[in-house]
N, C-alpha and C. Protein backbone atom coordinates (compact mmCIF):
# COMPACT_ATOMS: atom_id res chain seq x y z
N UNK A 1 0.85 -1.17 0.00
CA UNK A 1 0.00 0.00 0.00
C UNK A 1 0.90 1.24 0.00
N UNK A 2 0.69 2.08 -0.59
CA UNK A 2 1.41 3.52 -1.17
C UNK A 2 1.09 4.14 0.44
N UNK A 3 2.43 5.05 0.63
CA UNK A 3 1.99 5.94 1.57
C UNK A 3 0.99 6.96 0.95
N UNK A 4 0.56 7.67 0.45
CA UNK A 4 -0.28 8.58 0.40
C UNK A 4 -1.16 7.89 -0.87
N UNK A 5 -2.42 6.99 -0.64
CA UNK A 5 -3.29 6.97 -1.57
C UNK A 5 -3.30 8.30 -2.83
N UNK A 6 -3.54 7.90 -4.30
CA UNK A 6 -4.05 8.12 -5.15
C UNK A 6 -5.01 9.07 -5.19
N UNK A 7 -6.22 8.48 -4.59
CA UNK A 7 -7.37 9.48 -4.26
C UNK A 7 -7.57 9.54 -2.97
N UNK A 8 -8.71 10.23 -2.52
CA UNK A 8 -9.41 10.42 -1.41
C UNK A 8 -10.01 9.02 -1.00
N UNK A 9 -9.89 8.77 0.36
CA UNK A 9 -10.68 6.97 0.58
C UNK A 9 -11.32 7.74 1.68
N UNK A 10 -12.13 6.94 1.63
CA UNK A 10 -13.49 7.17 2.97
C UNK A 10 -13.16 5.51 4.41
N UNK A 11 -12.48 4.73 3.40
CA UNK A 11 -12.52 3.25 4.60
C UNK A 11 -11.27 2.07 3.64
N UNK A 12 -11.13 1.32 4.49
CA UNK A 12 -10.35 0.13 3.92
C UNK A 12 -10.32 -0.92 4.84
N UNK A 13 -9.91 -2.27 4.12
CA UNK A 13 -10.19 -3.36 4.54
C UNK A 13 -9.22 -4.38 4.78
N UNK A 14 -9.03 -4.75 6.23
CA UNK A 14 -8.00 -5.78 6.88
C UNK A 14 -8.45 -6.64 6.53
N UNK A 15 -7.47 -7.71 5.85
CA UNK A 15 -7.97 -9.16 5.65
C UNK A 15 -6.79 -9.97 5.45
N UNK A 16 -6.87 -10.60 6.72
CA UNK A 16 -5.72 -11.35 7.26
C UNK A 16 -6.06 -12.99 7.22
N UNK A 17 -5.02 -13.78 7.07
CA UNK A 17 -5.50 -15.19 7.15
C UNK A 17 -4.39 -15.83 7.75
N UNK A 18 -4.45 -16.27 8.86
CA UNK A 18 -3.23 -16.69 9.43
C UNK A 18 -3.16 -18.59 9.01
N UNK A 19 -2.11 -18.93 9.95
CA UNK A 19 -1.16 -20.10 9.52
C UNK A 19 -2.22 -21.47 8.95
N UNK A 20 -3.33 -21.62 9.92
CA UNK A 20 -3.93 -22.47 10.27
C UNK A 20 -5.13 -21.93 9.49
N UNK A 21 -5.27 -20.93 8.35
CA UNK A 21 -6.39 -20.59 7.53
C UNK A 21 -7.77 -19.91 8.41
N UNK A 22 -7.26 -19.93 9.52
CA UNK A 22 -8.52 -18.62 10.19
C UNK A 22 -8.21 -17.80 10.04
N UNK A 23 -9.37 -16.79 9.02
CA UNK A 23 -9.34 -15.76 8.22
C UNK A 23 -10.18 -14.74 8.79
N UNK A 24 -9.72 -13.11 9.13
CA UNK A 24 -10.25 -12.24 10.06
C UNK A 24 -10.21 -10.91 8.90
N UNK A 25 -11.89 -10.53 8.80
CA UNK A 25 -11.48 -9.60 8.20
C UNK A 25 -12.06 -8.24 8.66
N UNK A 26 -12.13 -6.79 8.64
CA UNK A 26 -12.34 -5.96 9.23
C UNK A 26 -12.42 -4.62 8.58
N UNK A 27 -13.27 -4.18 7.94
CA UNK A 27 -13.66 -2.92 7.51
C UNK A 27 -13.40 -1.50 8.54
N UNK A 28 -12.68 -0.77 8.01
CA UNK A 28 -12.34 1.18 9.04
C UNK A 28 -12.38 1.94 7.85
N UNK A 29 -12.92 2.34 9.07
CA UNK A 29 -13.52 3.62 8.42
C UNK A 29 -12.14 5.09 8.51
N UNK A 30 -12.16 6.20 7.67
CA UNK A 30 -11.47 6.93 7.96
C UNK A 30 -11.16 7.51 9.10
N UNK A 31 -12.39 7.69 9.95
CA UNK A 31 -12.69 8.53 10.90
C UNK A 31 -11.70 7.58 12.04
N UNK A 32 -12.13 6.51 11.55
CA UNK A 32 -11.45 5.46 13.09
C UNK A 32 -10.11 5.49 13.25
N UNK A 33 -9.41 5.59 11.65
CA UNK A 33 -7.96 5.47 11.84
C UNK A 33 -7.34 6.84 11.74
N UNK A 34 -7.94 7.73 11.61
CA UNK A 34 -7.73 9.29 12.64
C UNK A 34 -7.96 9.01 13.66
N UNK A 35 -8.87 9.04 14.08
CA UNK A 35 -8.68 9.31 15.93
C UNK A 35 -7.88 8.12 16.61
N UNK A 36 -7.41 6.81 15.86
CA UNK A 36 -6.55 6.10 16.61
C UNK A 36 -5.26 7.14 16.40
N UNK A 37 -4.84 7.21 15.13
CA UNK A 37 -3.92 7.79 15.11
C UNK A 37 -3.95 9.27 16.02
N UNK A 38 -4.68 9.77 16.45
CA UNK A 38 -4.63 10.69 17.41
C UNK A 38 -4.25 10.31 18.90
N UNK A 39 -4.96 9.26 19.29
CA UNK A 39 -4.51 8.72 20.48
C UNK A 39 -3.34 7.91 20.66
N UNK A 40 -2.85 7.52 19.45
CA UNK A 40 -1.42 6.81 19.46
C UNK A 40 -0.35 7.99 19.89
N UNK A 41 -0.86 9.46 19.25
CA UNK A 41 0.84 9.86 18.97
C UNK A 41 0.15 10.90 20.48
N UNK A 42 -0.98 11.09 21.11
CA UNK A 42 -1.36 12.10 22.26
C UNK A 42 -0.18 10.51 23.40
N UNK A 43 -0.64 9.75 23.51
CA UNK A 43 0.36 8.71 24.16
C UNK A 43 1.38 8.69 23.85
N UNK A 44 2.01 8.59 23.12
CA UNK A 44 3.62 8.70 22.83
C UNK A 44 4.36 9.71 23.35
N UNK A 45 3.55 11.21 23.31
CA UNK A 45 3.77 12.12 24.15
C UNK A 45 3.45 12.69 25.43
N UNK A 46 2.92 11.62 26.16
CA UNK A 46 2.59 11.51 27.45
C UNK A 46 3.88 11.38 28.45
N UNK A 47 4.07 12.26 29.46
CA UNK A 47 5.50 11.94 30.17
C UNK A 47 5.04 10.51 30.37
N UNK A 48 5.86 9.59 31.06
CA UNK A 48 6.52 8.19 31.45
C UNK A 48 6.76 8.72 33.09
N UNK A 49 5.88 8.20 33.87
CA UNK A 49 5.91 8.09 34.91
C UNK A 49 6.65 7.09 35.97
N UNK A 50 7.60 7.27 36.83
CA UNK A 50 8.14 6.29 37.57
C UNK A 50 7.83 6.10 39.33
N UNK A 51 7.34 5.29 39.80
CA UNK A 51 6.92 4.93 40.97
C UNK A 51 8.07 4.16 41.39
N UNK A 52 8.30 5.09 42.41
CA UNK A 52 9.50 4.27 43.39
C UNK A 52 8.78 3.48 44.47
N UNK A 53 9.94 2.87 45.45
CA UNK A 53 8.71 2.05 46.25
C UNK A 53 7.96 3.05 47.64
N UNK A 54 8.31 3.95 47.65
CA UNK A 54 7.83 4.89 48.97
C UNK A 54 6.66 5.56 48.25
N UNK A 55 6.47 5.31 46.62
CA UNK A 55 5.01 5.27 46.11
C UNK A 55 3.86 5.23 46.93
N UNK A 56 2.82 5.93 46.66
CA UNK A 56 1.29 5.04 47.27
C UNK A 56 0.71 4.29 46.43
N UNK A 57 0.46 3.30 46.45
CA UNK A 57 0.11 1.95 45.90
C UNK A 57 -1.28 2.56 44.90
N UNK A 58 -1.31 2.63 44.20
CA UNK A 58 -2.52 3.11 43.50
C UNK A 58 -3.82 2.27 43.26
């Protein structure tokens, strides 16, 4: 798959078939793989928090 589609797409379709021939397939929509991709990269830029042990147990 081209990084930047050709045209404009509205959705596309996962269709995977693994070793043993169980086959999973899965229609997204544009909208879905924006806002994942929004929450992937808002997480990536989330500080990384470290709890020592004098922590309060959450």
């Amino acid at each position: 798959m081209p990084e930047e589609p050709a045209e404009e797409w509205t959705k596309c379709v996962i269709d995977i078939t693994d070793a043993h021939g169980e086959r999973f397939s899965r229609e997204v929509t544009r909208e879905e793989v924006e806002a994942a991709s929004a929450r992937a990269r808002t997480a990536a830029e989330a500080p990384i928090v470290i709890l020592g042990p004098s922590s309060p147990a959450p």
